[in-house]
PDB file of N, CA and C in Angstrom:
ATOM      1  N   UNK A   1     136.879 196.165 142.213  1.00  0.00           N
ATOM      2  CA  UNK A   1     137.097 194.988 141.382  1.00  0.00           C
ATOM      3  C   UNK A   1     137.368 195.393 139.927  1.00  0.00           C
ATOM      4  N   UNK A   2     136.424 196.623 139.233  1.00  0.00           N
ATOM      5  CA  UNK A   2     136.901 196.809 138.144  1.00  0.00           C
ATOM      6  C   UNK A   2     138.504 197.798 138.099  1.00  0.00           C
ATOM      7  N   UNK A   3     138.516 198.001 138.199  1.00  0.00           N
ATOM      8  CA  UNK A   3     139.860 198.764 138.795  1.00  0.00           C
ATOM      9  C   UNK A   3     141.116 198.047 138.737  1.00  0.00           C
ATOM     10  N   UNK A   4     140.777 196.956 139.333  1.00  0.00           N
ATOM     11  CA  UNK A   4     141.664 195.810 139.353  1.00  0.00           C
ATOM     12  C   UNK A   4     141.943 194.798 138.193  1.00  0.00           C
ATOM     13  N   UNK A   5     140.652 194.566 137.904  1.00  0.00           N
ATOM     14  CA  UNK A   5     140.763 193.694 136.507  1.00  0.00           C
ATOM     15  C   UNK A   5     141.083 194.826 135.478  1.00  0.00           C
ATOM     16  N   UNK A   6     140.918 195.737 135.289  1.00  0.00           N
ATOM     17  CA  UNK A   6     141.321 196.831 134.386  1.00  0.00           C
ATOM     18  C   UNK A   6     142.997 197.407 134.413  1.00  0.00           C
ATOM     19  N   UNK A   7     143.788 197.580 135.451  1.00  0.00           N
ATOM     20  CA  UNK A   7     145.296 197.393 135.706  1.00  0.00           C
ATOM     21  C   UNK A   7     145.424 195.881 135.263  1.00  0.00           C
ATOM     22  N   UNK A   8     144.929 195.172 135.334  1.00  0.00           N
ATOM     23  CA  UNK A   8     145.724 193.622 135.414  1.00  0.00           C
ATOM     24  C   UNK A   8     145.910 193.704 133.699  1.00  0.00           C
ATOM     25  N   UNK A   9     144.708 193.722 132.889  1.00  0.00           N
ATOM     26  CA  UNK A   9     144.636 193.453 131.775  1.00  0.00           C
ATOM     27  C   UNK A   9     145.985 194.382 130.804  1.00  0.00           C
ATOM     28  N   UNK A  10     145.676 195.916 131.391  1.00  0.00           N
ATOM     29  CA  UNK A  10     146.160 196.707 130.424  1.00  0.00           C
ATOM     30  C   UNK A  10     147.540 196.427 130.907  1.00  0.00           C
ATOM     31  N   UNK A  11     148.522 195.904 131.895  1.00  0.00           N
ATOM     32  CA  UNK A  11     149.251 195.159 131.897  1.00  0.00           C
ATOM     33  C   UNK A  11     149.536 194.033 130.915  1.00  0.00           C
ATOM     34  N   UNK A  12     148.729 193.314 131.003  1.00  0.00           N
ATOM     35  CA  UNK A  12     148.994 192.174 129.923  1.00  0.00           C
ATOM     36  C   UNK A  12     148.576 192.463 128.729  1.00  0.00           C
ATOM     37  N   UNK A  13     148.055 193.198 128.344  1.00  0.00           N
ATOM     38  CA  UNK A  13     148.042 193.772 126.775  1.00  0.00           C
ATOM     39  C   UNK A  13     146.687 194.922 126.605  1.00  0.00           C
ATOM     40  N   UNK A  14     147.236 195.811 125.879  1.00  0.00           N
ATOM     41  CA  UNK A  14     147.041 196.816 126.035  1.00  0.00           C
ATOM     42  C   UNK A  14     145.042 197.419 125.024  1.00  0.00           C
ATOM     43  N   UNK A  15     145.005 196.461 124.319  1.00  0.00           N
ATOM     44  CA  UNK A  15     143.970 196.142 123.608  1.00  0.00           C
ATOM     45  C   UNK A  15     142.945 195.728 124.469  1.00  0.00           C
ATOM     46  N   UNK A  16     143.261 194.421 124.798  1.00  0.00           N
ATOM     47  CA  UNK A  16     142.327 193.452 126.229  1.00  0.00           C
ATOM     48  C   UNK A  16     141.819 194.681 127.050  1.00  0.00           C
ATOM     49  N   UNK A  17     142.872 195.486 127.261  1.00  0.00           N
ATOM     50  CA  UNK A  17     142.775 196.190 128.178  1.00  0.00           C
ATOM     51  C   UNK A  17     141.420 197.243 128.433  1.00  0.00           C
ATOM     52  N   UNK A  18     141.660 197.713 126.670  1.00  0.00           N
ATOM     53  CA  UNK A  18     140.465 198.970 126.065  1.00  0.00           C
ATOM     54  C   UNK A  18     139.367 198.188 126.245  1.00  0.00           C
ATOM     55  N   UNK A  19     139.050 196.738 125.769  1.00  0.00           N
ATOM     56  CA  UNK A  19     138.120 195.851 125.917  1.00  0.00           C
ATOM     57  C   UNK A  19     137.437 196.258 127.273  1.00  0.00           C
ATOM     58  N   UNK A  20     137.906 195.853 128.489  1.00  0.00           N
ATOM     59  CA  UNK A  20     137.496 195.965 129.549  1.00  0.00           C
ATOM     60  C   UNK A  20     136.861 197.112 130.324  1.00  0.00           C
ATOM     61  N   UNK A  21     137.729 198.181 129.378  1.00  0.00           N
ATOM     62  CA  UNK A  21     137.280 199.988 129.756  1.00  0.00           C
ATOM     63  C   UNK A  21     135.990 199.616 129.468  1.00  0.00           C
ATOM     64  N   UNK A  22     135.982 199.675 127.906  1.00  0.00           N
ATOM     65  CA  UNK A  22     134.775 199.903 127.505  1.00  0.00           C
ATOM     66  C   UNK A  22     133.355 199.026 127.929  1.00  0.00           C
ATOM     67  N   UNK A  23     133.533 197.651 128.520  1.00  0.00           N
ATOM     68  CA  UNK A  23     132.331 197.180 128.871  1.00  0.00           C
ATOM     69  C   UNK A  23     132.091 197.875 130.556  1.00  0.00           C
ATOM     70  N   UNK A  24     132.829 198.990 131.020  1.00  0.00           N
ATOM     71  CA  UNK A  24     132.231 199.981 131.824  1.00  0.00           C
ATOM     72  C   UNK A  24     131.117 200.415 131.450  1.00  0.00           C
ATOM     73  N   UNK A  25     131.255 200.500 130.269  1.00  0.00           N
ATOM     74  CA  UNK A  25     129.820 201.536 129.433  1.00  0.00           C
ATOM     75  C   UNK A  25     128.542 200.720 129.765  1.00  0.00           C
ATOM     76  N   UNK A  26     128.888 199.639 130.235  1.00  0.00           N
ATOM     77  CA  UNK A  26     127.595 198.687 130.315  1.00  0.00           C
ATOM     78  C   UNK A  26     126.646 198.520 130.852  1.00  0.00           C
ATOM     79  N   UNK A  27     127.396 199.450 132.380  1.00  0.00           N
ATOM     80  CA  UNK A  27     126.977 199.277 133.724  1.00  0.00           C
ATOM     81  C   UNK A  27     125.490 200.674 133.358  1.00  0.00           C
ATOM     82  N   UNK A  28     124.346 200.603 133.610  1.00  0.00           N
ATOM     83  CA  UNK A  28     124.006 201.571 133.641  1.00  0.00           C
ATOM     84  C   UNK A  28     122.374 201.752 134.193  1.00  0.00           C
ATOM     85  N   UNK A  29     121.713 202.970 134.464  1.00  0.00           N
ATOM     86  CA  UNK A  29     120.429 202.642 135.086  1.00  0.00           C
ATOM     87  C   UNK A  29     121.048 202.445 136.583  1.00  0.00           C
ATOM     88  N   UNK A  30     119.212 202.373 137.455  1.00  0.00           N
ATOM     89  CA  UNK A  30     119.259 202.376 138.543  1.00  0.00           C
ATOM     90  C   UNK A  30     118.927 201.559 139.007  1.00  0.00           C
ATOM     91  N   UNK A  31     118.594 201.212 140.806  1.00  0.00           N
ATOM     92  CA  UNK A  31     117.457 199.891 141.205  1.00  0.00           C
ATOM     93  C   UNK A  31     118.070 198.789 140.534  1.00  0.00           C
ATOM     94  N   UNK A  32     116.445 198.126 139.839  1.00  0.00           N
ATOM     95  CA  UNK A  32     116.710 196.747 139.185  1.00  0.00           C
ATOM     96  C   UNK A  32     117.860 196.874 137.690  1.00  0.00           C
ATOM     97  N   UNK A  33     117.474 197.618 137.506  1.00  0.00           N
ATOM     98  CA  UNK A  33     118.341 197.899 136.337  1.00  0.00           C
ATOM     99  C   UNK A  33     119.655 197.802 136.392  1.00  0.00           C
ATOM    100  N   UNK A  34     120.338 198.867 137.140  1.00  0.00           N
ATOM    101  CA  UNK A  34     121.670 198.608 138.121  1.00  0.00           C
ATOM    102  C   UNK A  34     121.788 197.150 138.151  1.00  0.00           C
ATOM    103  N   UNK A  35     120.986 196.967 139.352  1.00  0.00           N
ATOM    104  CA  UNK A  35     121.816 195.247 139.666  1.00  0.00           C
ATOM    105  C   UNK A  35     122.101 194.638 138.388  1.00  0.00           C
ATOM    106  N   UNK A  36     121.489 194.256 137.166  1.00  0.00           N
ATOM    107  CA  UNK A  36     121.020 193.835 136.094  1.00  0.00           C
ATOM    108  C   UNK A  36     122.500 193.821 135.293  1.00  0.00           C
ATOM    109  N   UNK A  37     122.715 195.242 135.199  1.00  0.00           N
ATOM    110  CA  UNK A  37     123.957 195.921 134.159  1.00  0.00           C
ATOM    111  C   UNK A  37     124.894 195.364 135.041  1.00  0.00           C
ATOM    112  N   UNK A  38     125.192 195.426 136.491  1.00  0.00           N
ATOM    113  CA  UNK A  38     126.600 194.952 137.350  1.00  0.00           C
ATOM    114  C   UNK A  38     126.425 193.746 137.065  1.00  0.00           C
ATOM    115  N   UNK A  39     125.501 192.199 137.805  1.00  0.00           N
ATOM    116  CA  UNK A  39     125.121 191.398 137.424  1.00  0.00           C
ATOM    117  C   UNK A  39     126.062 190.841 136.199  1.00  0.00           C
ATOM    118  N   UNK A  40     125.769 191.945 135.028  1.00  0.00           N
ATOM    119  CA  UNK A  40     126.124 191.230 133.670  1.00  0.00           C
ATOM    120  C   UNK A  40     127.797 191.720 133.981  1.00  0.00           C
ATOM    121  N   UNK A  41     127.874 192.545 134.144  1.00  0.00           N
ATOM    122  CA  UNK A  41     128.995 193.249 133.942  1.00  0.00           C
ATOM    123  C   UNK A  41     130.370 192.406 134.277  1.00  0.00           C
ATOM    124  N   UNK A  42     130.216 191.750 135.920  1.00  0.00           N
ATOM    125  CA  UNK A  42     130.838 190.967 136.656  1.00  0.00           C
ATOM    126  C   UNK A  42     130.794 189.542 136.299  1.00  0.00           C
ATOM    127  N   UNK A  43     129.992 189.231 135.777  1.00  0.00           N
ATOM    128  CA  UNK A  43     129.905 188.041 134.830  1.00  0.00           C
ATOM    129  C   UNK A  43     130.887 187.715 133.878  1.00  0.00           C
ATOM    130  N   UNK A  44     130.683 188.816 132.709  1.00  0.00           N
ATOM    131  CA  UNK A  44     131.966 189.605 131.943  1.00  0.00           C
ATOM    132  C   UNK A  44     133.085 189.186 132.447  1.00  0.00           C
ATOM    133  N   UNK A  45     133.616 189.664 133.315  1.00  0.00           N
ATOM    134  CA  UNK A  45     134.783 189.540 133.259  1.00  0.00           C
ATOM    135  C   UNK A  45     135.408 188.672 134.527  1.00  0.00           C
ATOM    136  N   UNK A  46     134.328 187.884 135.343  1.00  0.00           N
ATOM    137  CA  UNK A  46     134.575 186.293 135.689  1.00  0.00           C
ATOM    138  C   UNK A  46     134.143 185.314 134.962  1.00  0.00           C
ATOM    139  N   UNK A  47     134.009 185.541 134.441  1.00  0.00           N
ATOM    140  CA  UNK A  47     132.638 184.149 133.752  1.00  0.00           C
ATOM    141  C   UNK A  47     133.451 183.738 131.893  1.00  0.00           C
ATOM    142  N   UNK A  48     133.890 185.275 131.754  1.00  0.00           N
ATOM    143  CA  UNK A  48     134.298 185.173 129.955  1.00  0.00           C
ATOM    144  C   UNK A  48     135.955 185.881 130.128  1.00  0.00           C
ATOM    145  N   UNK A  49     136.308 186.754 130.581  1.00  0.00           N
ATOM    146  CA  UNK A  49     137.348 187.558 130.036  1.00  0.00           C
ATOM    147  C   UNK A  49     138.429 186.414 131.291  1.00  0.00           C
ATOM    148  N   UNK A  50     138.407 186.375 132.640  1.00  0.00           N
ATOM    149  CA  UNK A  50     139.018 185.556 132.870  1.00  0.00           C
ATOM    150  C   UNK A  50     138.927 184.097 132.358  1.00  0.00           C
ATOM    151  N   UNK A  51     138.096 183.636 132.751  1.00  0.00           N
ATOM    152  CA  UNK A  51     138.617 182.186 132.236  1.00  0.00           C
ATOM    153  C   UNK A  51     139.031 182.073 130.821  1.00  0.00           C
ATOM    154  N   UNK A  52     138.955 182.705 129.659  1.00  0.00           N
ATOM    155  CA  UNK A  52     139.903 182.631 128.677  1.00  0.00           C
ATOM    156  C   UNK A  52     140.809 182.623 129.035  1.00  0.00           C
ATOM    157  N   UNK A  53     141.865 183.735 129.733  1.00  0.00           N
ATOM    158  CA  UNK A  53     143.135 184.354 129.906  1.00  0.00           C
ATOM    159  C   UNK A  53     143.641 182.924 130.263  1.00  0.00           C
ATOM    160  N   UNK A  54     142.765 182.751 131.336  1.00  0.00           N
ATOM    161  CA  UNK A  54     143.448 181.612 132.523  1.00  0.00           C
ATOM    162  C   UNK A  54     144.089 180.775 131.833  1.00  0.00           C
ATOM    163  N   UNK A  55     143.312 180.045 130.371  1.00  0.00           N
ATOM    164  CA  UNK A  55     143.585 179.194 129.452  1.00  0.00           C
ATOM    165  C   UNK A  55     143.968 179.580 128.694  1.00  0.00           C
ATOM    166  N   UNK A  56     144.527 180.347 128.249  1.00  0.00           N
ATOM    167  CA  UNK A  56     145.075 181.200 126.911  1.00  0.00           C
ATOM    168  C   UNK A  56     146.556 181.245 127.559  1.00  0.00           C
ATOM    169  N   UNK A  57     146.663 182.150 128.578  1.00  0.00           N
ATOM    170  CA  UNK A  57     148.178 182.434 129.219  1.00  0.00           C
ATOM    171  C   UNK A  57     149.043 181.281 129.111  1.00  0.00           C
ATOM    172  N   UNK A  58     148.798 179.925 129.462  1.00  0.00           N
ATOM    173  CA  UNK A  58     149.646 179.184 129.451  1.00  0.00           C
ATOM    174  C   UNK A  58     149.808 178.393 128.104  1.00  0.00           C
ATOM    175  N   UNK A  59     148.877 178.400 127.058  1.00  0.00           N
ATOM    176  CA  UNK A  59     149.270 178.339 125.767  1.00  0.00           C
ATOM    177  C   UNK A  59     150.117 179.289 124.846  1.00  0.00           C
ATOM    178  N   UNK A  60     150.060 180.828 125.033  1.00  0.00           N
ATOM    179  CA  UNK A  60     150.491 181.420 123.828  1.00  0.00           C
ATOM    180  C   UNK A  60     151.121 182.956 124.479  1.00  0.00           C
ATOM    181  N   UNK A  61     151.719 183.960 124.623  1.00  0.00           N
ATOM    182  CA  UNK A  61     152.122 184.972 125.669  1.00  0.00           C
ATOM    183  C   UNK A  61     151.138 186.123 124.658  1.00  0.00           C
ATOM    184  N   UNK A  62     150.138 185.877 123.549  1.00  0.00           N
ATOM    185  CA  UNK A  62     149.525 186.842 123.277  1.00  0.00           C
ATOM    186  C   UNK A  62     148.221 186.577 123.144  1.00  0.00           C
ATOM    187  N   UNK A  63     147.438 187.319 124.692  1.00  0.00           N
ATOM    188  CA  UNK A  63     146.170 187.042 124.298  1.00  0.00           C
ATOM    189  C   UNK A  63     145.057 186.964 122.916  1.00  0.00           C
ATOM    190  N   UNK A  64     145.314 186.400 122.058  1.00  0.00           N
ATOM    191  CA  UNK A  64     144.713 186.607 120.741  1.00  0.00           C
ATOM    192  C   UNK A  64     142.793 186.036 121.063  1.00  0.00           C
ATOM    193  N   UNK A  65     142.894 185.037 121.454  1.00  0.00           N
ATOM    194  CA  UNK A  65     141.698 184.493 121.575  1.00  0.00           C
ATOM    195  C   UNK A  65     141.268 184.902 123.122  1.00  0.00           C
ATOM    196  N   UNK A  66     141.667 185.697 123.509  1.00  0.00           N
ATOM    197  CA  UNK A  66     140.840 186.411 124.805  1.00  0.00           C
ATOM    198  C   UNK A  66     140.094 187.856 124.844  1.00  0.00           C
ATOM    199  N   UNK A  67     141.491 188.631 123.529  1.00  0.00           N
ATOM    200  CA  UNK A  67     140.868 189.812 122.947  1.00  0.00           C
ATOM    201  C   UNK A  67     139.677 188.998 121.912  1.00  0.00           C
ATOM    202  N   UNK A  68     139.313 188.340 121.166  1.00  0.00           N
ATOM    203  CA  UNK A  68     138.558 188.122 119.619  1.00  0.00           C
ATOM    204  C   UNK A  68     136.938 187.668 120.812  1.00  0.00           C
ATOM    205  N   UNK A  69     137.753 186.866 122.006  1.00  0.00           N
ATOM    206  CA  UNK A  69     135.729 186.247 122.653  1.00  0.00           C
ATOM    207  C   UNK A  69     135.413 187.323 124.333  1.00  0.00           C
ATOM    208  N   UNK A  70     136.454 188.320 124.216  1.00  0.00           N
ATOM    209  CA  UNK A  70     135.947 189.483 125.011  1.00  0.00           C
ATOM    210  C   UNK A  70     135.082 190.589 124.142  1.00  0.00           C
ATOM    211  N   UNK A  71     135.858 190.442 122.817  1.00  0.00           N
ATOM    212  CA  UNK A  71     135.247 191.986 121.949  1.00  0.00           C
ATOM    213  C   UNK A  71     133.820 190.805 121.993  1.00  0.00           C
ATOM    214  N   UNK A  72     133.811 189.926 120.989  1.00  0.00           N
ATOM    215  CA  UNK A  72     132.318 189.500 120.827  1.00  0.00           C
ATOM    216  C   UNK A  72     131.258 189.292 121.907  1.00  0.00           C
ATOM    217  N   UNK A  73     131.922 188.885 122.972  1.00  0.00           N
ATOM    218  CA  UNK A  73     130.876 188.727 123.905  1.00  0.00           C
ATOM    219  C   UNK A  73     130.275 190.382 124.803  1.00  0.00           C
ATOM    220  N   UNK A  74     131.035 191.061 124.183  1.00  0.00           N
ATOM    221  CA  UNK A  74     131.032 192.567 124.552  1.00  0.00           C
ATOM    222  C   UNK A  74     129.768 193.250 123.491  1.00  0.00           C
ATOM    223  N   UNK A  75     130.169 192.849 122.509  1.00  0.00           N
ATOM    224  CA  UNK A  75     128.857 193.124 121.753  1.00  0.00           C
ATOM    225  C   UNK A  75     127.797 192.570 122.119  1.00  0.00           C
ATOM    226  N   UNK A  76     127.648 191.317 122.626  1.00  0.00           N
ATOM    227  CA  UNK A  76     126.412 190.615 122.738  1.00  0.00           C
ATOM    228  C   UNK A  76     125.472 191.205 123.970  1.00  0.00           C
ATOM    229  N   UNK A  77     126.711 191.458 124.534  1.00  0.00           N
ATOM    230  CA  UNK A  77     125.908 192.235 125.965  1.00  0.00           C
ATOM    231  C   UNK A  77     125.359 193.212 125.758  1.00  0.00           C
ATOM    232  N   UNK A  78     126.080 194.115 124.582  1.00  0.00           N
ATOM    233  CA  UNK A  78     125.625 195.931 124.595  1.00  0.00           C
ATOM    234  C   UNK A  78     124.223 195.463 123.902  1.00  0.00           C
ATOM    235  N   UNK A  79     124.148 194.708 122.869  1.00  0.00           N
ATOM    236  CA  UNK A  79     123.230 194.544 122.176  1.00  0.00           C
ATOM    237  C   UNK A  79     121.906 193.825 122.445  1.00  0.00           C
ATOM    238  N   UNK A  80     121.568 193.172 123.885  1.00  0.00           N
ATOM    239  CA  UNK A  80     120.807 192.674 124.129  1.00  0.00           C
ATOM    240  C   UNK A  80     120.837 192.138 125.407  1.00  0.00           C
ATOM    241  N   UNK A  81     119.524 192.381 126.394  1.00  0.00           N
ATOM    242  CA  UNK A  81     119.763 192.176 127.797  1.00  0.00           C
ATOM    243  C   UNK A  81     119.792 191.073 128.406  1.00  0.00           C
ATOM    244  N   UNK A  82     119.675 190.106 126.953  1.00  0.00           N
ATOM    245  CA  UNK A  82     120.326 188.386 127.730  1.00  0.00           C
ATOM    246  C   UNK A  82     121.623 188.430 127.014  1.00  0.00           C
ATOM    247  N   UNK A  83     122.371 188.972 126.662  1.00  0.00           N
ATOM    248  CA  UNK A  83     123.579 189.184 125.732  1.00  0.00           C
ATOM    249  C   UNK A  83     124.023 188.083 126.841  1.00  0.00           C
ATOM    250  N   UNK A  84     124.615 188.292 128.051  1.00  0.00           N
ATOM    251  CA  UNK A  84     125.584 187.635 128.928  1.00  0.00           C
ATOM    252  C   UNK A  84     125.391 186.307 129.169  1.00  0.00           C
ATOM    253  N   UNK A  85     124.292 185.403 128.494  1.00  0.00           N
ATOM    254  CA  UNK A  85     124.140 184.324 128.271  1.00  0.00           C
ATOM    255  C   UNK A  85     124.544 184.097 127.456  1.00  0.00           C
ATOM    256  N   UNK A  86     124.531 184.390 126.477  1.00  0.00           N
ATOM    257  CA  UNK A  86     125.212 184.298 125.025  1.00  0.00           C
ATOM    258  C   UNK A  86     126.290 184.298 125.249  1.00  0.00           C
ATOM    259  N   UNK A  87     127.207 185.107 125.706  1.00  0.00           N
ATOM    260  CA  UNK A  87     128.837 184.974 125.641  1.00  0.00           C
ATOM    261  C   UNK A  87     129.123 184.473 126.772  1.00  0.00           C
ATOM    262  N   UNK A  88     128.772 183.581 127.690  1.00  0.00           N
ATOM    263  CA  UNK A  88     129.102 182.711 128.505  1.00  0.00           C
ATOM    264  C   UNK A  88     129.122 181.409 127.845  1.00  0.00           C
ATOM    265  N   UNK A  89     128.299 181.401 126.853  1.00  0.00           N
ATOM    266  CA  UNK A  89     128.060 179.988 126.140  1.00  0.00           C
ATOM    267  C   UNK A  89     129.303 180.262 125.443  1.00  0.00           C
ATOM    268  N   UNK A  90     129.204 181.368 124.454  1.00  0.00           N
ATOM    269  CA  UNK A  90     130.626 181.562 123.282  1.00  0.00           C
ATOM    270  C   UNK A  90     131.684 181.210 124.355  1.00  0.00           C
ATOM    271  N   UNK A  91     132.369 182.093 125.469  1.00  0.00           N
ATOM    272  CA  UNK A  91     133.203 181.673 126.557  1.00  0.00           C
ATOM    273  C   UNK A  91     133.192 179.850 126.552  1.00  0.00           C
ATOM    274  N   UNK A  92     132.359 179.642 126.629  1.00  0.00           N
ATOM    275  CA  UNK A  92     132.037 178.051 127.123  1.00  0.00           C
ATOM    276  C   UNK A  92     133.061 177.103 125.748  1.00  0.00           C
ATOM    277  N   UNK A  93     132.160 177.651 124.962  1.00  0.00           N
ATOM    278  CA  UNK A  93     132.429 176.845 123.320  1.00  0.00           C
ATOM    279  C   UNK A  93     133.829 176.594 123.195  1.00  0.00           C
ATOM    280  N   UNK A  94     134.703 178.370 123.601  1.00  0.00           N
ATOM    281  CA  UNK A  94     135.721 178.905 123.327  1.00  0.00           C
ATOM    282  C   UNK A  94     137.107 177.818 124.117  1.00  0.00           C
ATOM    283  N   UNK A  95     136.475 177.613 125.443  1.00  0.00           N
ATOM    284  CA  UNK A  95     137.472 176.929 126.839  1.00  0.00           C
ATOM    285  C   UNK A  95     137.602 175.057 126.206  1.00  0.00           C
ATOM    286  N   UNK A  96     136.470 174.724 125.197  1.00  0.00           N
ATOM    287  CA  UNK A  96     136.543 173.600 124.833  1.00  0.00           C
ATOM    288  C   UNK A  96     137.894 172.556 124.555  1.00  0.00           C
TER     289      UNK A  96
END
């Protein structure tokens, strides 16, 4: 799955794209932990990085506001282990 969303993106722009590498870094730990980091991880990028696009693509041919609430919600995650609540809401705010 990441593999996939990672070709799709760096296809559609090449930035989005690095975005997506890098919340690889996210995944990490074992057991509960593991599930925890995938969990968030897959969230990421169903929950926030697609549904922007989804809504972005047919407004504008440059993801601008899919790269600006992937980077932030990317921080929120690295930075804290409810991060992915947080940028589901920002995601949320964002789809308004």
């Amino acid at each position: 799955m990441y593999a996939e969303y990672l070709e799709k993106f760096m296809e559609i722009d090449y930035e989005l794209g690095f975005i997506i590498a890098k919340a690889g870094n996210t995944v990490k730990g074992y057991g509960r932990v593991r599930r925890r980091t995938m969990n968030s991880f897959y969230r990421f990028l169903e929950n926030v990085v697609d549904k922007i696009y989804e809504l972005e693509k047919h407004r504008n041919s440059d993801p601008v506001l899919t790269r600006e609430i992937s980077a932030k919600s990317l921080q929120l995650i690295s930075e804290s282990e409810n991060g992915i609540e947080e940028a589901e809401k920002l995601s949320a705010e964002a789809l308004k």
